[in-house]
C-alpha atoms as a PDB file:
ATOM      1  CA  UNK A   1      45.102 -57.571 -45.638  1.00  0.00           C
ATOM      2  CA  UNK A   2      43.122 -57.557 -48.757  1.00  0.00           C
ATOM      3  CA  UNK A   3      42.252 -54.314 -50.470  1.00  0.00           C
ATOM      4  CA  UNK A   4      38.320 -54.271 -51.625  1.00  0.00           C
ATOM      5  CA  UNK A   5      35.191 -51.872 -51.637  1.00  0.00           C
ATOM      6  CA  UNK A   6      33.398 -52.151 -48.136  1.00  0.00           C
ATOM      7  CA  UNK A   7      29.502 -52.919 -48.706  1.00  0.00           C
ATOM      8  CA  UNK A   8      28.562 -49.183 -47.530  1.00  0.00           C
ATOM      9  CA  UNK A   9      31.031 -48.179 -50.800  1.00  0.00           C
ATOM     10  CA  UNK A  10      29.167 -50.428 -53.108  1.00  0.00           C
ATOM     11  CA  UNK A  11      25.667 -49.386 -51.928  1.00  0.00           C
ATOM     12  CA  UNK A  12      26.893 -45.750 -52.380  1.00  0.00           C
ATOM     13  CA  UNK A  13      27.882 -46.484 -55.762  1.00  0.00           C
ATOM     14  CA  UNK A  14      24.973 -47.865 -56.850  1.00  0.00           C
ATOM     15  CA  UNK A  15      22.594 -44.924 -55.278  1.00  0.00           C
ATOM     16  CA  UNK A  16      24.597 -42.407 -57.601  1.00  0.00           C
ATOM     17  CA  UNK A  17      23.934 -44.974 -60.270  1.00  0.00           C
ATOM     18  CA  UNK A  18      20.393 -45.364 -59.880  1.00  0.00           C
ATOM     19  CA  UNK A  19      20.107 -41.472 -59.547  1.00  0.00           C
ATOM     20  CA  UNK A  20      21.936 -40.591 -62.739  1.00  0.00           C
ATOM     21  CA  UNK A  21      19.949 -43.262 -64.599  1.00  0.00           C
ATOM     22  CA  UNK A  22      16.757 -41.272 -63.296  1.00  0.00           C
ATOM     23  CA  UNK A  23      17.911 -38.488 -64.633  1.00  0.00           C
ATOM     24  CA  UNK A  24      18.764 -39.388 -68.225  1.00  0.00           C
ATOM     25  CA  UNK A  25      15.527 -41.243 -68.356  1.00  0.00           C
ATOM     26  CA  UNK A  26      13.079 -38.289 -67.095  1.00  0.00           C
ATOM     27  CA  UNK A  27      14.904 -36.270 -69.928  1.00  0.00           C
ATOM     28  CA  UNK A  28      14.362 -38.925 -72.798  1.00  0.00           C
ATOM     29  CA  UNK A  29      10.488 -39.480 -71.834  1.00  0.00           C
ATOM     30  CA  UNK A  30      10.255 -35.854 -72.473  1.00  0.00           C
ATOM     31  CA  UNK A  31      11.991 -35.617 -75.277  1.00  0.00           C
ATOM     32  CA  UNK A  32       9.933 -38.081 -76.800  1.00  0.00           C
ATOM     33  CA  UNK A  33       6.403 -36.367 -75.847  1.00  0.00           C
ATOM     34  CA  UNK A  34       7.878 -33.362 -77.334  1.00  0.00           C
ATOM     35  CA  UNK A  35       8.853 -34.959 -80.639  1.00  0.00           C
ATOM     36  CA  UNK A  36       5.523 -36.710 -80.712  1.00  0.00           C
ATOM     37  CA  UNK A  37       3.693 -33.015 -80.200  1.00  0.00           C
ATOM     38  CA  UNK A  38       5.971 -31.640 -82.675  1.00  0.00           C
ATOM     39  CA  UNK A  39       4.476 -34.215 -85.089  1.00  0.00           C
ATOM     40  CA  UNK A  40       1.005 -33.704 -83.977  1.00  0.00           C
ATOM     41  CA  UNK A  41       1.613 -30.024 -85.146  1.00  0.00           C
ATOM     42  CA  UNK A  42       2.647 -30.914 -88.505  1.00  0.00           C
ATOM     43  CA  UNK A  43      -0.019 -33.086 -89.186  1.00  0.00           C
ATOM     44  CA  UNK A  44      -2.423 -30.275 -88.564  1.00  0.00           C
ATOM     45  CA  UNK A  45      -0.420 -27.918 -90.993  1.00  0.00           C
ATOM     46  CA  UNK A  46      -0.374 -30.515 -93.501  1.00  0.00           C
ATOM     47  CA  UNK A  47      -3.809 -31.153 -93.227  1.00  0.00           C
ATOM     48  CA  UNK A  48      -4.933 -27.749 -93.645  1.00  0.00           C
ATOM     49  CA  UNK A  49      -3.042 -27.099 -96.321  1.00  0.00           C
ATOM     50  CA  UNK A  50      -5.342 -30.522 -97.985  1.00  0.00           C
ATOM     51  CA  UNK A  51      -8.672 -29.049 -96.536  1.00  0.00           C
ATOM     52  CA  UNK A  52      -7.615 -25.276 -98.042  1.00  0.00           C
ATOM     53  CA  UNK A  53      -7.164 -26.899-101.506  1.00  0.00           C
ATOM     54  CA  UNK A  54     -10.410 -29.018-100.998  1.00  0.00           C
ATOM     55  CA  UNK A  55     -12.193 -25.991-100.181  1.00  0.00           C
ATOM     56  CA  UNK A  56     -10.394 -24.087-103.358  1.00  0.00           C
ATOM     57  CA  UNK A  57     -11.608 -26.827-105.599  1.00  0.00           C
ATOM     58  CA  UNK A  58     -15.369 -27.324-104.038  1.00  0.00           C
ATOM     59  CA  UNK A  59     -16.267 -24.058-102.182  1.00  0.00           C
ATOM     60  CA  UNK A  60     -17.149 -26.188 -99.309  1.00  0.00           C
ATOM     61  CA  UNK A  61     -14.898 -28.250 -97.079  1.00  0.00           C
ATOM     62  CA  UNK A  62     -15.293 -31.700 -96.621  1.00  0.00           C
ATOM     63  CA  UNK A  63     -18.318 -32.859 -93.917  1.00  0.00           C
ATOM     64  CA  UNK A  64     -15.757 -35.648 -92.260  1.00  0.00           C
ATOM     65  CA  UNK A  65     -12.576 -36.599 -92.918  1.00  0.00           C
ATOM     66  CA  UNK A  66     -11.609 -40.461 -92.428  1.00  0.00           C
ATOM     67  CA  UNK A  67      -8.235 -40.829 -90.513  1.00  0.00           C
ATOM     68  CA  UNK A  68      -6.039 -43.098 -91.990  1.00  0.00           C
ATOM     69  CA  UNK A  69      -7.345 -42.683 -95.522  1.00  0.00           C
ATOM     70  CA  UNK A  70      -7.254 -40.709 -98.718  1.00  0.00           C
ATOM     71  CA  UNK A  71      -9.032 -36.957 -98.779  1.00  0.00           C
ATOM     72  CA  UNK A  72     -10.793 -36.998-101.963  1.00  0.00           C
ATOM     73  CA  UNK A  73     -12.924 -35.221-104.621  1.00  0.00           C
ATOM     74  CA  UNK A  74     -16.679 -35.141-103.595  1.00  0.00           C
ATOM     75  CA  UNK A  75     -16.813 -36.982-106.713  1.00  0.00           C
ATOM     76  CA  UNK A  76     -14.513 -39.745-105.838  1.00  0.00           C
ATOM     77  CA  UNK A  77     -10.399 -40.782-105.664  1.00  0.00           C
ATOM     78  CA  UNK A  78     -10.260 -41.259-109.528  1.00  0.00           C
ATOM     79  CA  UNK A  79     -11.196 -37.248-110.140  1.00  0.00           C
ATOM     80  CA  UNK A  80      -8.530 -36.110-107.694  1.00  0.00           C
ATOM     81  CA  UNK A  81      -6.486 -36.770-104.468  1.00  0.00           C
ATOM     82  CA  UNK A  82      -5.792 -33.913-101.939  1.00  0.00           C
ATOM     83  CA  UNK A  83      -4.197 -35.804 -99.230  1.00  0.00           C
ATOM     84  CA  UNK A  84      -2.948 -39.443-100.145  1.00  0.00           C
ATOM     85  CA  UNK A  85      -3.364 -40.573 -96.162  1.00  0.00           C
ATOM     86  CA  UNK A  86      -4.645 -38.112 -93.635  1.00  0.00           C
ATOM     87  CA  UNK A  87      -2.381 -38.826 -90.631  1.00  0.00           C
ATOM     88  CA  UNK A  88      -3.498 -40.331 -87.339  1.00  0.00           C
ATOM     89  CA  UNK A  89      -2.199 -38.903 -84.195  1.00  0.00           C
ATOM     90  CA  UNK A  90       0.604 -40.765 -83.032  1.00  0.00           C
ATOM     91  CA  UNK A  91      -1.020 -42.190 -80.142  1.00  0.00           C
ATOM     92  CA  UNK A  92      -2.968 -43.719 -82.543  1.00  0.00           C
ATOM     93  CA  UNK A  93      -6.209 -42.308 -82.431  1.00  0.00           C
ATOM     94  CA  UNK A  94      -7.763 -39.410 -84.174  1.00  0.00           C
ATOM     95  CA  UNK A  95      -7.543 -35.784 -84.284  1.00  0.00           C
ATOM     96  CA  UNK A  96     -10.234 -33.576 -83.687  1.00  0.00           C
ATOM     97  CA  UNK A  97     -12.565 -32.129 -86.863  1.00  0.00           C
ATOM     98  CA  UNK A  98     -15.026 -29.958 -87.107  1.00  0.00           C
ATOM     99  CA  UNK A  99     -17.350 -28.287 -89.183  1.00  0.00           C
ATOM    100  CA  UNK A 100     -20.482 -26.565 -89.898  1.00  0.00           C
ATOM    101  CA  UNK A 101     -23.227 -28.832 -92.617  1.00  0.00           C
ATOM    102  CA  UNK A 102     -22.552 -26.181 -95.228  1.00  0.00           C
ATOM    103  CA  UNK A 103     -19.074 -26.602 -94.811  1.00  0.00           C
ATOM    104  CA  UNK A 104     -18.334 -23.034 -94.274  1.00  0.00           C
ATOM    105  CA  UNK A 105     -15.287 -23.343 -92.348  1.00  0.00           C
ATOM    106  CA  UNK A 106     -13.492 -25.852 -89.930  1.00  0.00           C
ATOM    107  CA  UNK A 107     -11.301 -26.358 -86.871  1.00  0.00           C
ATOM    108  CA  UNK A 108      -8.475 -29.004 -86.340  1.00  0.00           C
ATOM    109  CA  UNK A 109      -7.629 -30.291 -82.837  1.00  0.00           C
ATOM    110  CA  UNK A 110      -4.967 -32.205 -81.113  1.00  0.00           C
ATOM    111  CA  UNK A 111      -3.733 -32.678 -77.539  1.00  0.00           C
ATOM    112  CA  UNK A 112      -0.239 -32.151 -76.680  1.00  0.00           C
ATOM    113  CA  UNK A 113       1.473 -34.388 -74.009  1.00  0.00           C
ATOM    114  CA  UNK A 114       3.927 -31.547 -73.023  1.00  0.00           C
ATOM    115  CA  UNK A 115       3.437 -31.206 -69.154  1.00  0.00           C
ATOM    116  CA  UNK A 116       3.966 -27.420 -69.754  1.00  0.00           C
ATOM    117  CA  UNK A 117       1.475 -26.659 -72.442  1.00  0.00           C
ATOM    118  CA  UNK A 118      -1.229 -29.094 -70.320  1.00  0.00           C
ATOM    119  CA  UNK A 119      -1.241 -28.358 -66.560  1.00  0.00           C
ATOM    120  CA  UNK A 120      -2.613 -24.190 -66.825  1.00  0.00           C
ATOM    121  CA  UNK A 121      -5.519 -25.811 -68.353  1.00  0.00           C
ATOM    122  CA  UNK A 122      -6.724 -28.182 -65.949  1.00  0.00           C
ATOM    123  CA  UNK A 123      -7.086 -25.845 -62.936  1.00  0.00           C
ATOM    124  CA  UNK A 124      -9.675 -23.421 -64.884  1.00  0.00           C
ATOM    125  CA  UNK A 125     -13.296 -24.511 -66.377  1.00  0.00           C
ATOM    126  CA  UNK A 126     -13.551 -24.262 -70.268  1.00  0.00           C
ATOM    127  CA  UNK A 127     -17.218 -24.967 -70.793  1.00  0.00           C
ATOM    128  CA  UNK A 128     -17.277 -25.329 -74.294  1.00  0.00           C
ATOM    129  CA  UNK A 129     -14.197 -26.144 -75.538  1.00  0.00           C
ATOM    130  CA  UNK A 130     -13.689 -29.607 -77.269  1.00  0.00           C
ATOM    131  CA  UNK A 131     -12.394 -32.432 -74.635  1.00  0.00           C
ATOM    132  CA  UNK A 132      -9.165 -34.007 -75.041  1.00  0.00           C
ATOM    133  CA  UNK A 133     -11.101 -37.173 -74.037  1.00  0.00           C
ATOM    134  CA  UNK A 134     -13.602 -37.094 -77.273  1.00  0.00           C
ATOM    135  CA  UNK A 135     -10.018 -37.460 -79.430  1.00  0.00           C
ATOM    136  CA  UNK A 136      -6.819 -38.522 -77.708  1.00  0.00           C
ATOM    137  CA  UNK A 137      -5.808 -41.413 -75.338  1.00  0.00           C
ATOM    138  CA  UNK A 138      -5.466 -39.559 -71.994  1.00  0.00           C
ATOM    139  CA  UNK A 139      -4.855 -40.738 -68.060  1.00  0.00           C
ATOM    140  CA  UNK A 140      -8.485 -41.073 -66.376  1.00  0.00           C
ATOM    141  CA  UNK A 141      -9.309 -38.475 -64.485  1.00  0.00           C
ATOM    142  CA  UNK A 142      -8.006 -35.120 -66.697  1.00  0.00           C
ATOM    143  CA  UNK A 143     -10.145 -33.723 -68.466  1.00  0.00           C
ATOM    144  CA  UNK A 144      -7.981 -30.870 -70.692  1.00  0.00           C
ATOM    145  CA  UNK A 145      -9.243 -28.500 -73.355  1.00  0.00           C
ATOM    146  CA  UNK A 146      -7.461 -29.653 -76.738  1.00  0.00           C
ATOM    147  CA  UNK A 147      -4.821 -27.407 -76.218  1.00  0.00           C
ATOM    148  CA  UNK A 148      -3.822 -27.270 -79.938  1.00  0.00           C
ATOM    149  CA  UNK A 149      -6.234 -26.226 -82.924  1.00  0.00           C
ATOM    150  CA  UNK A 150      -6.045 -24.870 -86.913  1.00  0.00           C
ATOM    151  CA  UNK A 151      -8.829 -23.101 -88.853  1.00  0.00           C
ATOM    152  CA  UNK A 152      -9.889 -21.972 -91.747  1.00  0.00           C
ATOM    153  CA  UNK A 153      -9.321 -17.853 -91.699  1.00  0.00           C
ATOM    154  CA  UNK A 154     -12.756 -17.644 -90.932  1.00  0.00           C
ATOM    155  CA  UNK A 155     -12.985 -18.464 -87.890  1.00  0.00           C
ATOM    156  CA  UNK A 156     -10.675 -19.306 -84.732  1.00  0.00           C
ATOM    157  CA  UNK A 157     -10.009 -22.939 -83.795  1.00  0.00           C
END
């Protein structure tokens, strides 16, 4: 008689496969929404470090800032460069800005794709609060405050 693995063996196999596989995938798609938030939250530190400097310089800060490109001088690139490329969120769209027409102060937004940080907010009504949908690439159907904002020390984000 031949030794070899019955069929019930090799499907059993293969389940505890399939499983484990699963499980080290669930893990990496995490990991990679939390590396992609952790970037999200540098790119708002580095950009308010920019804006502070603008503001330092001008005693205003700037009415919009263009994604992708240079923050300049009111005055133009050639008189001086705060931030050589304002980063996009890595999603690829753009953060959140705002600010007041006298350019008194602003507030920064992003959305974070950490299950954790999200879910509280979508059972409770924030009337008022910037949309994750004005900014960030998000599933249809959930609408989520941005849960992540910077500001000048003026005000809160």
């Amino acid at each position: 008689m031949k030794n070899s693995f019955t069929l019930i063996e090799l499907l059993v196999v293969i389940a505890i496969l399939g499983l484990l596989s699963t499980l080290i995938s669930g893990n990496f798609f995490t990991s990679l929404k939390k590396s992609r938030d952790a970037k999200r939250k540098t790119d708002l530190e580095q950009i308010q470090r920019a804006l502070e400097m603008y503001y330092e310089d001008n005693s205003r800060y700037p009415s919009i800032i263009m994604f992708g490109n240079q923050l300049c001088h009111p005055n133009g690139c050639n008189y001086k460069i705060y931030m050589q490329k304002v980063p996009n969120d890595p999603s690829g769209t753009n953060y959140g800005y705002r600010t007041d027409t006298n350019g008194t102060y602003f507030q920064l937004y992003a959305c974070l794709e950490n299950n954790q940080q999200i879910l509280p907010y979508q059972s409770q009504n924030y009337s008022g609060v910037i949309s994750c949908n004005n900014y960030c690439q998000y599933p249809a159907g959930i609408n989520v405050p941005c849960v992540w904002g910077l500001s000048s020390p003026n005000t809160t984000p």
